[in-house]
PDB file of N, CA and C in Angstrom:
ATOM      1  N   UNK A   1    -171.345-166.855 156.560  1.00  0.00           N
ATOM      2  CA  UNK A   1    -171.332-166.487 155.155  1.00  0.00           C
ATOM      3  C   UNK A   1    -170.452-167.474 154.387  1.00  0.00           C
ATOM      4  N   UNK A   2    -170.980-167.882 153.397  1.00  0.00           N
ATOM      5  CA  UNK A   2    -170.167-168.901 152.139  1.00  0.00           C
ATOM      6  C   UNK A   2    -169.103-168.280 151.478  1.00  0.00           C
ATOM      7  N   UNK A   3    -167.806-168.760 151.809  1.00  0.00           N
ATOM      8  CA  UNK A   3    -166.277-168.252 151.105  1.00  0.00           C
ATOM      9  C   UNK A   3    -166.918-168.587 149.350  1.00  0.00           C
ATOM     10  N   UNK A   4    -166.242-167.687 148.823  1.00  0.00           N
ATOM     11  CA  UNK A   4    -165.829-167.762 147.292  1.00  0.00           C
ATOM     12  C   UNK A   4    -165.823-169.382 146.998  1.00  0.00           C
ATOM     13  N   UNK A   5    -164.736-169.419 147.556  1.00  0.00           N
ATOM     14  CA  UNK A   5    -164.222-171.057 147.208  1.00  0.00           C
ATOM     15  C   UNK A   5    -165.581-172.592 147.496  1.00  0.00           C
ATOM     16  N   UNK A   6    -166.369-171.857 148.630  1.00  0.00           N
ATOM     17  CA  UNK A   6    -167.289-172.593 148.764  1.00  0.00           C
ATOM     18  C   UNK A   6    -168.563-173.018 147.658  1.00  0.00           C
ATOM     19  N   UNK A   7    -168.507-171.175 147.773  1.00  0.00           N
ATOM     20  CA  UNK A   7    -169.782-171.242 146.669  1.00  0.00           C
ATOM     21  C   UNK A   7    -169.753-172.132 145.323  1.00  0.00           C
ATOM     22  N   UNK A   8    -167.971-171.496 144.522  1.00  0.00           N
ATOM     23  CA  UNK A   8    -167.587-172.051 143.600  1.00  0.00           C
ATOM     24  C   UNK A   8    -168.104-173.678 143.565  1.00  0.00           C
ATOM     25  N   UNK A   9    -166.831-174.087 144.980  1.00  0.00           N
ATOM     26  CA  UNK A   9    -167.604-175.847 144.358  1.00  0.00           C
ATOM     27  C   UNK A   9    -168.831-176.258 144.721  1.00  0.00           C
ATOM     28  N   UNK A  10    -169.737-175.549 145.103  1.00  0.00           N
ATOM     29  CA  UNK A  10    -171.079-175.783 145.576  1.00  0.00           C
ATOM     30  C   UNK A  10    -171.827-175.794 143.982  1.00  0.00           C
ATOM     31  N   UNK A  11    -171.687-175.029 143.410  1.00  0.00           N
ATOM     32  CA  UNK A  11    -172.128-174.095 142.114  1.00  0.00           C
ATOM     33  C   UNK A  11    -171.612-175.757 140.787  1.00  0.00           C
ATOM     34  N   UNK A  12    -170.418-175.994 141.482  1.00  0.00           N
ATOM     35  CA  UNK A  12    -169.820-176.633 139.982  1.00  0.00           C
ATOM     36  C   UNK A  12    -169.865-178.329 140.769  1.00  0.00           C
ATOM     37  N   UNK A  13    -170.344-178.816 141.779  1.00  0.00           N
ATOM     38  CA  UNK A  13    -170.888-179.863 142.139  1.00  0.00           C
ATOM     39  C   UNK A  13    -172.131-180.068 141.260  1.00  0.00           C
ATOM     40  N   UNK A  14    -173.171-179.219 141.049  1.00  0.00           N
ATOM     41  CA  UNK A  14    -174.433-179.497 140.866  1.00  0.00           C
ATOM     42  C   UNK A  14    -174.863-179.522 139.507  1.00  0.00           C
ATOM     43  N   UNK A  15    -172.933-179.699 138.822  1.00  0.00           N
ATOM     44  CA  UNK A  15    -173.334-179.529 137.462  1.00  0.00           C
ATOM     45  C   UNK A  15    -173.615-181.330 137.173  1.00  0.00           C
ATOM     46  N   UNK A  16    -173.730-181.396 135.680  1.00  0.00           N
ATOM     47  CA  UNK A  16    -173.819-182.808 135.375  1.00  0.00           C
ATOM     48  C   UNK A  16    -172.668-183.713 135.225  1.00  0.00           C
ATOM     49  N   UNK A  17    -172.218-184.837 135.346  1.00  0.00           N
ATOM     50  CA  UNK A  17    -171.175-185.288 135.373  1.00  0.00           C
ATOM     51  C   UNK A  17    -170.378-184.939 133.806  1.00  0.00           C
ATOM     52  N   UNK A  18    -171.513-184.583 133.090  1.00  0.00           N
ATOM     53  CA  UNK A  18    -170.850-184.579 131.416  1.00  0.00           C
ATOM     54  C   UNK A  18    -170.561-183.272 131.295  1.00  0.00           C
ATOM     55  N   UNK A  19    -170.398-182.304 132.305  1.00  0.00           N
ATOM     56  CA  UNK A  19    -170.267-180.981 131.914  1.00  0.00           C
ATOM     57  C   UNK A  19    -169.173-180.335 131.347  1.00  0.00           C
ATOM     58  N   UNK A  20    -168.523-179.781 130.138  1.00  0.00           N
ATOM     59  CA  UNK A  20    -167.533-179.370 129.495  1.00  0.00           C
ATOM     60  C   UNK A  20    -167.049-178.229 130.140  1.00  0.00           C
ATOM     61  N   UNK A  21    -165.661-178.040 130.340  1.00  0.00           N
ATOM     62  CA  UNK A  21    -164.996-176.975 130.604  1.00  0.00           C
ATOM     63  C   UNK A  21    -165.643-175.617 130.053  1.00  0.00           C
ATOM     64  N   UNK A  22    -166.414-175.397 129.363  1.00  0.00           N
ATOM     65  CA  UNK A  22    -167.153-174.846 129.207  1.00  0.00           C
ATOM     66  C   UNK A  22    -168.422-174.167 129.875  1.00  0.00           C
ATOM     67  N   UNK A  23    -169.004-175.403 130.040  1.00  0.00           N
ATOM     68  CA  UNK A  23    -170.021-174.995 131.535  1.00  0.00           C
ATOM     69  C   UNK A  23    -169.541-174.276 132.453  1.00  0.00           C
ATOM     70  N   UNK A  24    -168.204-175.227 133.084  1.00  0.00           N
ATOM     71  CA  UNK A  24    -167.796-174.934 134.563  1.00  0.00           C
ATOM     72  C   UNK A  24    -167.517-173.280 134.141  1.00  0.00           C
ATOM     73  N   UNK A  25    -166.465-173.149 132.882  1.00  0.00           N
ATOM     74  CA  UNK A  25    -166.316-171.528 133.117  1.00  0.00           C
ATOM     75  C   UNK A  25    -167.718-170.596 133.084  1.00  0.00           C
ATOM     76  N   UNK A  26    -168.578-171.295 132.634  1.00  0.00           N
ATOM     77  CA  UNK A  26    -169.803-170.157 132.475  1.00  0.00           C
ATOM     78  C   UNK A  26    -170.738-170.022 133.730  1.00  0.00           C
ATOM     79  N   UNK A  27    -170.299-170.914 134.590  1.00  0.00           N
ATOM     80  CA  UNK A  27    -170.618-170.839 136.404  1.00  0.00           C
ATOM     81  C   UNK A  27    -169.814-169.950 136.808  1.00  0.00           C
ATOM     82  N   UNK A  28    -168.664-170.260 136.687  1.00  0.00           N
ATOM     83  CA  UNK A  28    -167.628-169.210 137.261  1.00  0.00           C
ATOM     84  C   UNK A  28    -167.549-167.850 136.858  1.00  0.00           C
ATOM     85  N   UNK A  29    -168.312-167.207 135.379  1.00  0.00           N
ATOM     86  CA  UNK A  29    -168.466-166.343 135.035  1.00  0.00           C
ATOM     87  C   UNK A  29    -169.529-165.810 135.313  1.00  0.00           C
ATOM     88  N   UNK A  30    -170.772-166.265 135.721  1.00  0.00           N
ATOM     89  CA  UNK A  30    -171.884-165.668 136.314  1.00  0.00           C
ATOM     90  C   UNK A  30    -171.889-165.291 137.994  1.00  0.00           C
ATOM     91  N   UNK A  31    -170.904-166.649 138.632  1.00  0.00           N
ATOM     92  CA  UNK A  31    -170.458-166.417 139.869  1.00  0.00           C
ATOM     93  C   UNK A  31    -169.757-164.848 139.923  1.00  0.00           C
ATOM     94  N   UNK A  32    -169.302-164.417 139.438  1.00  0.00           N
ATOM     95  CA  UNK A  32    -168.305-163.667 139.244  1.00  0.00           C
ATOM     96  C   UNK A  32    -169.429-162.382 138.985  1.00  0.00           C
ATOM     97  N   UNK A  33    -169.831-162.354 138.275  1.00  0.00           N
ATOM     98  CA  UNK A  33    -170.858-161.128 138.370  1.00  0.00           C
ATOM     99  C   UNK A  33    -172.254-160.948 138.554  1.00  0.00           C
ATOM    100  N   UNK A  34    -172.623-162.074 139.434  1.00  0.00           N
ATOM    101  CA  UNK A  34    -173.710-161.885 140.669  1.00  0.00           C
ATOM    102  C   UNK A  34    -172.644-161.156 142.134  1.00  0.00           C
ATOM    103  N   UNK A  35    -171.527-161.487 141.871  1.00  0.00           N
ATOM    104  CA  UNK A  35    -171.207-161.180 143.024  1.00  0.00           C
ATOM    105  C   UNK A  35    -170.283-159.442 143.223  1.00  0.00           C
ATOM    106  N   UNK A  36    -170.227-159.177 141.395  1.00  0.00           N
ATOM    107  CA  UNK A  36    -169.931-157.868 141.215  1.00  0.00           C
ATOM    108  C   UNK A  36    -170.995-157.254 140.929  1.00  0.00           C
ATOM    109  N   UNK A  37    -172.044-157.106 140.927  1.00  0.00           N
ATOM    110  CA  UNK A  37    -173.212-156.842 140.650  1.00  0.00           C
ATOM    111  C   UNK A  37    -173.917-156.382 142.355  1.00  0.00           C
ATOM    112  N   UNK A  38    -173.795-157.211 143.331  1.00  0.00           N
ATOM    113  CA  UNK A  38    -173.938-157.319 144.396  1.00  0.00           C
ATOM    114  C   UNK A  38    -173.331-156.227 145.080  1.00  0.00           C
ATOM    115  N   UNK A  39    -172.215-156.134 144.814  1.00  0.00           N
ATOM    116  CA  UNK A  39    -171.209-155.235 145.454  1.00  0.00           C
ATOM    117  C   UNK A  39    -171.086-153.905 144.878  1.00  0.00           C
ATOM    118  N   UNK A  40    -171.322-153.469 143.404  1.00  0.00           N
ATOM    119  CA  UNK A  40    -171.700-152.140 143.180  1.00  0.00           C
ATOM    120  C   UNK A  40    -173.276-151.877 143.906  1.00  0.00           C
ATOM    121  N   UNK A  41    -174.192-152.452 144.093  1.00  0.00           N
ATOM    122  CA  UNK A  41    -175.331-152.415 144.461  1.00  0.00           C
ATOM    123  C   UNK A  41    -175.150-151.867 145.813  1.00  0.00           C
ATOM    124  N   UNK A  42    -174.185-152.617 146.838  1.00  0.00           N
ATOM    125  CA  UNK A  42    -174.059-152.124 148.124  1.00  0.00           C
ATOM    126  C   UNK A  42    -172.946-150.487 148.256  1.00  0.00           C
ATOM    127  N   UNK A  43    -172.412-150.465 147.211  1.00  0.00           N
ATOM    128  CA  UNK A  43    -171.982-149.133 146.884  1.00  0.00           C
ATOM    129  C   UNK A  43    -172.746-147.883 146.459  1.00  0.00           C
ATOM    130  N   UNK A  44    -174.174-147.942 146.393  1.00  0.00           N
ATOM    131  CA  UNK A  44    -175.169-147.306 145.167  1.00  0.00           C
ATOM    132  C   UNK A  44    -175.171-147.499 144.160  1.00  0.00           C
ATOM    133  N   UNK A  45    -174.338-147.607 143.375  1.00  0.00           N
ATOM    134  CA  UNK A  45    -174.093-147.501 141.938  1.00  0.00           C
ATOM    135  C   UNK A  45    -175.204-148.559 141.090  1.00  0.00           C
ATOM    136  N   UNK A  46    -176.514-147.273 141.118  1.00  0.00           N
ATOM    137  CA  UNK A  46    -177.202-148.861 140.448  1.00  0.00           C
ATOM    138  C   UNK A  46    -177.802-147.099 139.702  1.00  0.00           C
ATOM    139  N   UNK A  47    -178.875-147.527 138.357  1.00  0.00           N
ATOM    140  CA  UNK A  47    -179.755-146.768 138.523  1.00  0.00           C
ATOM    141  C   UNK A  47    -181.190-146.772 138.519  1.00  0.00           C
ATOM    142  N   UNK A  48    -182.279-146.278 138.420  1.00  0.00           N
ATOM    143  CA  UNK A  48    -183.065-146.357 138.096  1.00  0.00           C
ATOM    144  C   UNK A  48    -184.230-146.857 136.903  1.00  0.00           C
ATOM    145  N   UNK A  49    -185.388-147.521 137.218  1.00  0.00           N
ATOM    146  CA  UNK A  49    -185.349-148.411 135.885  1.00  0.00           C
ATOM    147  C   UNK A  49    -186.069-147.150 134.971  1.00  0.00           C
ATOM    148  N   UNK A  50    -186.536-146.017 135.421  1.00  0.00           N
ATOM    149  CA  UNK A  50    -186.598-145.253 134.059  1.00  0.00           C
ATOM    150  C   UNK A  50    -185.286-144.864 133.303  1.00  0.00           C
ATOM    151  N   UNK A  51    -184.553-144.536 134.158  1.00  0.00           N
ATOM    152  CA  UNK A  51    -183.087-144.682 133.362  1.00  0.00           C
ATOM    153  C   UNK A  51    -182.441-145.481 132.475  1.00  0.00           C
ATOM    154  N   UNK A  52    -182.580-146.855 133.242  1.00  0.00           N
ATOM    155  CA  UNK A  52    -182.583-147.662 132.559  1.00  0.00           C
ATOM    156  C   UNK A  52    -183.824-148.017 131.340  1.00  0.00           C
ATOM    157  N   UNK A  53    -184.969-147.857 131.328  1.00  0.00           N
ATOM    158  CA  UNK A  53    -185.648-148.103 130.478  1.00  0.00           C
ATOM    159  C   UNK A  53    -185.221-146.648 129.025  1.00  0.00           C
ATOM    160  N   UNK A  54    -185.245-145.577 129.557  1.00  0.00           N
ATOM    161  CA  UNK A  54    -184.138-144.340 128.139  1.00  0.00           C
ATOM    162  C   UNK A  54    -182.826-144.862 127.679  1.00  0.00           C
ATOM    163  N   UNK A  55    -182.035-145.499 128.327  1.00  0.00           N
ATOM    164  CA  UNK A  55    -181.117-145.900 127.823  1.00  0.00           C
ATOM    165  C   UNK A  55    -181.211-147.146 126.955  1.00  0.00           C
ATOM    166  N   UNK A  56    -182.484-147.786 127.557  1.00  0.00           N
ATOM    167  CA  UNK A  56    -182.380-149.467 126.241  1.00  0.00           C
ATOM    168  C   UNK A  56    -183.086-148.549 124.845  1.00  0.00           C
ATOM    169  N   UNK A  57    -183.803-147.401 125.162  1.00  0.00           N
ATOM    170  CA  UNK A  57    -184.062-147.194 123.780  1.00  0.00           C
ATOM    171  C   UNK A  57    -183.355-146.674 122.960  1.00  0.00           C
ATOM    172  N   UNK A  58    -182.198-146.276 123.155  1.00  0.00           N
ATOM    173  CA  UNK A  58    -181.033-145.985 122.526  1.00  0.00           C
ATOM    174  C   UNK A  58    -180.605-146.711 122.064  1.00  0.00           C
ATOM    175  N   UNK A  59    -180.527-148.089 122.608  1.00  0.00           N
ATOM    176  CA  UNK A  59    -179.902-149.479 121.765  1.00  0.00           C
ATOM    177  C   UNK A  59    -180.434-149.276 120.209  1.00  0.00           C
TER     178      UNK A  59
END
């Protein structure tokens, strides 16, 4: 399994050489919740997409 630290510079290698501190944080911020996203998922905590589909109509 790929450490954090791996993924990270795996993720921020493949950016472009011109990439702004900006980018890199917005890797690190998606890194970050694919991988919290992942982990409520292996907890249950997800719900259903009719659920989810009543709740976007509330938006």
């Amino acid at each position: 399994m790929e450490t954090l630290k791996h993924e990270v510079i795996n993720a921020i290698s493949k950016l472009p050489e011109s990439a702004s501190i900006d980018d890199i944080m917005y890797e690190l911020y998606v890194i970050d919740k694919i991988k919290k996203g992942k982990e409520a998922a292996e907890r249950g905590e997800i719900i259903s997409i009719e659920d989810l589909k009543k709740e976007m109509q509330s938006w």
